[in-house]
Protein backbone atom coordinates (compact mmCIF):
# COMPACT_ATOMS: atom_id res chain seq x y z
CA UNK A 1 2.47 105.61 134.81
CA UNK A 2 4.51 108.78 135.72
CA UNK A 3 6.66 106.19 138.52
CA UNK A 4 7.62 103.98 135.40
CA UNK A 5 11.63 104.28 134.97
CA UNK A 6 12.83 103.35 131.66
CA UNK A 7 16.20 101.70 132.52
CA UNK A 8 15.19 100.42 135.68
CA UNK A 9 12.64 98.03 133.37
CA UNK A 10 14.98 97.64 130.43
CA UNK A 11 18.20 96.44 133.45
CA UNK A 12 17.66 92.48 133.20
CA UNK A 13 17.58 92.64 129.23
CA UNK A 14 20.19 95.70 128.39
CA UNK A 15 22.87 93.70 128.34
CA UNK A 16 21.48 90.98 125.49
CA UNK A 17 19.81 93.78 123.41
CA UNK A 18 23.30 95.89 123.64
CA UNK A 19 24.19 92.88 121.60
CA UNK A 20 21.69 92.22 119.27
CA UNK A 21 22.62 96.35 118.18
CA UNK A 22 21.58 99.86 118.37
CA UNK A 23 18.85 100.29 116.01
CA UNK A 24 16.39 97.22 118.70
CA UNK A 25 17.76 98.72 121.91
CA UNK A 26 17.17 102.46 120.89
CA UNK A 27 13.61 101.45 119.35
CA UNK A 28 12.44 99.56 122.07
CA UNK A 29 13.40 102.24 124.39
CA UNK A 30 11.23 104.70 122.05
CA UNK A 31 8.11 102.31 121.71
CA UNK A 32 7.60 101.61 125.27
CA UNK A 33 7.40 104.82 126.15
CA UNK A 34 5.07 105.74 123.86
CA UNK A 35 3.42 102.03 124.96
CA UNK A 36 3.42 103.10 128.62
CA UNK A 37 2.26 107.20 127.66
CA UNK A 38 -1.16 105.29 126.15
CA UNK A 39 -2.16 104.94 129.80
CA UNK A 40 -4.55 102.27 128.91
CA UNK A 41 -3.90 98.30 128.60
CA UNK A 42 -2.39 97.65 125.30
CA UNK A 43 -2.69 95.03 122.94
CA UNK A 44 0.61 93.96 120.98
CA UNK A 45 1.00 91.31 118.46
CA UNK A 46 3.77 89.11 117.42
CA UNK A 47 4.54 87.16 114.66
CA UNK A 48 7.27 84.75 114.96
CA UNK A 49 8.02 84.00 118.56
CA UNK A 50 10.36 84.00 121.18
CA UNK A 51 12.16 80.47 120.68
CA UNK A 52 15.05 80.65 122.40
CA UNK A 53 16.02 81.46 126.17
CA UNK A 54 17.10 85.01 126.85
CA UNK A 55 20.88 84.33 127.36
CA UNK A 56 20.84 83.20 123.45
CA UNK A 57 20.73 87.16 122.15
CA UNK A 58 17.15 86.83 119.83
CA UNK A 59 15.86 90.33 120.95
CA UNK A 60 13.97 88.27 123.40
CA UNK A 61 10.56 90.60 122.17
CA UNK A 62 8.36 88.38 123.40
CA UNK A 63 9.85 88.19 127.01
CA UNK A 64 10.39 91.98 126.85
CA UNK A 65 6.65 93.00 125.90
CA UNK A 66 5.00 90.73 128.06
CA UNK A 67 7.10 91.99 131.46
CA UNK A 68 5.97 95.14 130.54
CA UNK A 69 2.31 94.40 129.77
CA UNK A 70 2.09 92.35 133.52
CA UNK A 71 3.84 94.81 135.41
CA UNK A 72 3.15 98.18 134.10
CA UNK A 73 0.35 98.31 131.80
CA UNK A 74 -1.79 95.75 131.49
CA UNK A 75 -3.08 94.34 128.96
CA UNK A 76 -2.43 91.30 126.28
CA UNK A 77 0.26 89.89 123.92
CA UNK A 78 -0.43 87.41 120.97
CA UNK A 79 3.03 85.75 120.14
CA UNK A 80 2.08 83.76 116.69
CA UNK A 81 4.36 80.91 115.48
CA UNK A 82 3.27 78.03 112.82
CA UNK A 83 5.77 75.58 114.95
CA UNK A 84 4.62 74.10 117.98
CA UNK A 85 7.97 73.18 119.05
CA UNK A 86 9.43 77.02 119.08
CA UNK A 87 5.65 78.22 120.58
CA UNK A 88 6.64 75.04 123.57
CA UNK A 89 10.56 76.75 123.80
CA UNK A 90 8.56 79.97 124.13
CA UNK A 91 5.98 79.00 127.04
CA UNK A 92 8.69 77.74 128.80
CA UNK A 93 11.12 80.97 128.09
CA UNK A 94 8.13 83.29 129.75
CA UNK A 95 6.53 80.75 131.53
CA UNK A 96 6.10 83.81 134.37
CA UNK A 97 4.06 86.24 132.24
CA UNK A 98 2.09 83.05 130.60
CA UNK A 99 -1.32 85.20 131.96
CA UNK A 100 -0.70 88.05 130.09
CA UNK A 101 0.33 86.17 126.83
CA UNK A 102 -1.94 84.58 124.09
CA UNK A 103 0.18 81.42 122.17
CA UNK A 104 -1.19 80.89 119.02
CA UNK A 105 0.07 78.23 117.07
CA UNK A 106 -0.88 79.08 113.29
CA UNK A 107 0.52 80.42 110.36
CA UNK A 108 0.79 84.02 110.79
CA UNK A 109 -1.49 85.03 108.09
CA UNK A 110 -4.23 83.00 108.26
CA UNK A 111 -4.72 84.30 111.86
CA UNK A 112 -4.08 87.61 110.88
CA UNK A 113 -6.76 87.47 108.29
CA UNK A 114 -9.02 85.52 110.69
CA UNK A 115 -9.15 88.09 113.45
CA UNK A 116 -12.47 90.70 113.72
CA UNK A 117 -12.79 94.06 112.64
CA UNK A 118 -13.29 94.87 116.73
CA UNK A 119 -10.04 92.64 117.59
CA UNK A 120 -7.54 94.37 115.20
CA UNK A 121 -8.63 98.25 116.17
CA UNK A 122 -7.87 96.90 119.83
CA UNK A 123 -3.86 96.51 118.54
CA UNK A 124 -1.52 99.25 119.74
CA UNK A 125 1.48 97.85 118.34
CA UNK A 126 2.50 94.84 115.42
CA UNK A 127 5.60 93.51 115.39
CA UNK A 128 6.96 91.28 112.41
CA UNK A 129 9.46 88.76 112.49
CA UNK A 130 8.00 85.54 111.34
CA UNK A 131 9.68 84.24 108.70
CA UNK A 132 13.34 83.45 108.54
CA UNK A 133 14.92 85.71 105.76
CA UNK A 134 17.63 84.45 103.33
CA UNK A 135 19.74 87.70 101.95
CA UNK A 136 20.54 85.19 99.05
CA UNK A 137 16.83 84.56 98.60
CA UNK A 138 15.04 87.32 100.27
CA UNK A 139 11.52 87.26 98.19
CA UNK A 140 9.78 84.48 100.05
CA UNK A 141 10.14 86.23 103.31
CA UNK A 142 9.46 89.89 102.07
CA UNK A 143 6.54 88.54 100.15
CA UNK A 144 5.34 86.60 103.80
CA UNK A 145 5.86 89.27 105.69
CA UNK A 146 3.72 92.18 103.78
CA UNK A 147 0.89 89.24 103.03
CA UNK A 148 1.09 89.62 107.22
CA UNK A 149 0.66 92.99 106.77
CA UNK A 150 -1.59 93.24 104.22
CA UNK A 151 -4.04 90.73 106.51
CA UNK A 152 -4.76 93.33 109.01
CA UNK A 153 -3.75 96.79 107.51
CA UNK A 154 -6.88 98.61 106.37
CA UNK A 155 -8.73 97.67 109.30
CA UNK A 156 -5.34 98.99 111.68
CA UNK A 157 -6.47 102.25 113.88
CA UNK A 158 -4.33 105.32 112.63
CA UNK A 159 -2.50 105.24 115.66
CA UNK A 160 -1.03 101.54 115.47
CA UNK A 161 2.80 101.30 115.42
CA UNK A 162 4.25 99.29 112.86
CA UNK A 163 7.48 97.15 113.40
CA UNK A 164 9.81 95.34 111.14
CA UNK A 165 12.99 93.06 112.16
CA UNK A 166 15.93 91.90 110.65
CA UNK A 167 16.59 94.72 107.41
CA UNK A 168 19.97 96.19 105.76
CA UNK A 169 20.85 99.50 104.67
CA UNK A 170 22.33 99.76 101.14
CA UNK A 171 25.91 101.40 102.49
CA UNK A 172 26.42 97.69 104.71
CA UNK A 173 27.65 94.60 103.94
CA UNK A 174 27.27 91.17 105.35
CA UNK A 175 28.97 88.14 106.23
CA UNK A 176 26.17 86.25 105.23
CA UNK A 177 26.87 82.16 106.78
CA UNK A 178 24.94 79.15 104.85
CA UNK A 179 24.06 75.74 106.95
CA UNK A 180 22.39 72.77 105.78
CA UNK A 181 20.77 69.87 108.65
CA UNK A 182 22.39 72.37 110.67
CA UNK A 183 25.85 72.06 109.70
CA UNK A 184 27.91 75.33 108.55
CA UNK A 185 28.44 75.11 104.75
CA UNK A 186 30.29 78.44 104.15
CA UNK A 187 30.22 82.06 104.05
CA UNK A 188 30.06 84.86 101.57
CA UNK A 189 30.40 88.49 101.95
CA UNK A 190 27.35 90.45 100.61
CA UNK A 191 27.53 94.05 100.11
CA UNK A 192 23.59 95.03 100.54
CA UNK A 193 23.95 97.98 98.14
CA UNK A 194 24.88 95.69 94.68
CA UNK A 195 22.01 93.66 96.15
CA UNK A 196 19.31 96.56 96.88
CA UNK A 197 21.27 100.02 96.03
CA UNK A 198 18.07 102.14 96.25
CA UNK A 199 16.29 100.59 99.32
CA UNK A 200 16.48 99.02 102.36
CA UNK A 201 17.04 95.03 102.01
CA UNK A 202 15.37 92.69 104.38
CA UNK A 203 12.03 90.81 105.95
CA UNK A 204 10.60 94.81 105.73
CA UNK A 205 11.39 95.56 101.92
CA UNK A 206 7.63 95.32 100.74
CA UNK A 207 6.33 96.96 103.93
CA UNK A 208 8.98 99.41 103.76
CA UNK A 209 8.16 100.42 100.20
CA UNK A 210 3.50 100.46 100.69
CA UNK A 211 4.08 101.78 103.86
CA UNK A 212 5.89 105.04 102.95
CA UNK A 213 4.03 105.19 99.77
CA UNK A 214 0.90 105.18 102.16
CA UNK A 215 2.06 108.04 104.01
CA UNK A 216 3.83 106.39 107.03
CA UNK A 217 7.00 107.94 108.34
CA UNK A 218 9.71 105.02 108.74
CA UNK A 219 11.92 105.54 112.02
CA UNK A 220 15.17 103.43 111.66
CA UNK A 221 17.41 106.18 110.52
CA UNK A 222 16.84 107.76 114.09
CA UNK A 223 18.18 104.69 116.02
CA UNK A 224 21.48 104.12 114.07
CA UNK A 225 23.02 102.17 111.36
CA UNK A 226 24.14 99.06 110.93
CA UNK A 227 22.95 95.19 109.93
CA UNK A 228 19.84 93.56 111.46
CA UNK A 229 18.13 97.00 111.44
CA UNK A 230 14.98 96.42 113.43
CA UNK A 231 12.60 99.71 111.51
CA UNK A 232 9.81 101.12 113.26
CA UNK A 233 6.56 102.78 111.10
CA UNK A 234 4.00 105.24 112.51
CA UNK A 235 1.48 107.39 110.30
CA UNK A 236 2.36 110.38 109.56
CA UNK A 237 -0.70 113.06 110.49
């Protein structure tokens, strides 16, 4: 893989993920690297799934990963999504890596929990970002979110990286808009540090905390600051 340039790969995407901030671009520069330096094919999962097309600034993961499992590495993604109507949006969105990807329409758990021993020490790389948080009522997805983790961790190779989405640092604050049926309802400024002063707030909260009590080193504060963190895990040695 010593040909593989970096920004030559990232060029159709930079300008989307220089919008969705610094702490996704800087990450995903950092993971696949270490992705491609595996010289093997790699297995990555994801929960939630690529829903919307590129141009609408999601992080566009799913189209990301799979680009670089067809053209550089080889290899598989699972993209996991309990709605068939965002895993149909997503077949379309990468209909042109659809032979390197796995769709699995489930709830993210239960297939977590459902795959082998043998299947999850094949995964190089997890990525969660399944369940739609609420900063005004963050416990159901925190609590979804390490049940995902919890599903697959103690049979996870030491080497897996561990990835979070969508998590605030205590010193930010958030314009935090409401909708109902899809119409705005109103906003309200949150500052994440009367919220959560000690810890980080977000879909990653539980992970965040049994992760680093488990000896993982978290990587966000290396990629910048700022709201919609996207944290990175790998165990320390």
């Amino acid at each position: 893989m010593n040909n593989f340039n970096l920004d030559q790969f990232l060029s159709p995407y930079i300008d989307v993920l220089n919008q969705t901030g610094v702490s996704r671009l800087n990450y995903y520069r950092y993971i696949i690297e270490k992705l491609i330096n595996l010289n093997k094919p790699i297995t990555v999962v994801e929960t939630g799934t690529m829903w919307e097309p590129l141009e609408r600034n999601q992080g566009a993961f799913t189209l990301i990963f799979a680009d670089l499992i067809k053209n550089h590495t080889g290899g598989k993604l699972i993209t996991i999504d309990i709605s068939e109507e965002h895993m149909n949006n997503c077949k379309n969105n990468t209909k042109d890596f659809s032979d390197v990807i796995d769709y699995i329409i489930s709830d993210s758990v239960t297939y977590l929990k459902s795959l082998t021993d043998e299947e999850v020490q094949q995964i190089d790389f997890i990525y969660f970002d399944s369940y739609d948080l609420n900063l005004v009522d963050p416990a159901p997805s925190q609590l979804h979110h390490y049940r995902e983790l919890d599903a697959v961790y103690s049979r996870l190779k030491p080497n897996t990286s561990i990835a979070v989405d969508d998590n605030y640092s205590p010193e930010t604050w958030v314009d935090w808009l409401t909708w109902s049926g899809g119409e705005f309802i109103g906003s309200e400024k949150l500052h994440i540090s009367d919220i959560s002063p000690y810890r980080i707030l977000g879909k990653g909260t539980l992970i965040d905390c049994f992760l680093i009590d488990n000896g993982w080193e978290r990587l966000n504060y290396a990629y910048g600051h700022g709201g919609g963190q996207l944290i990175g895990y790998e165990k320390n040695n």
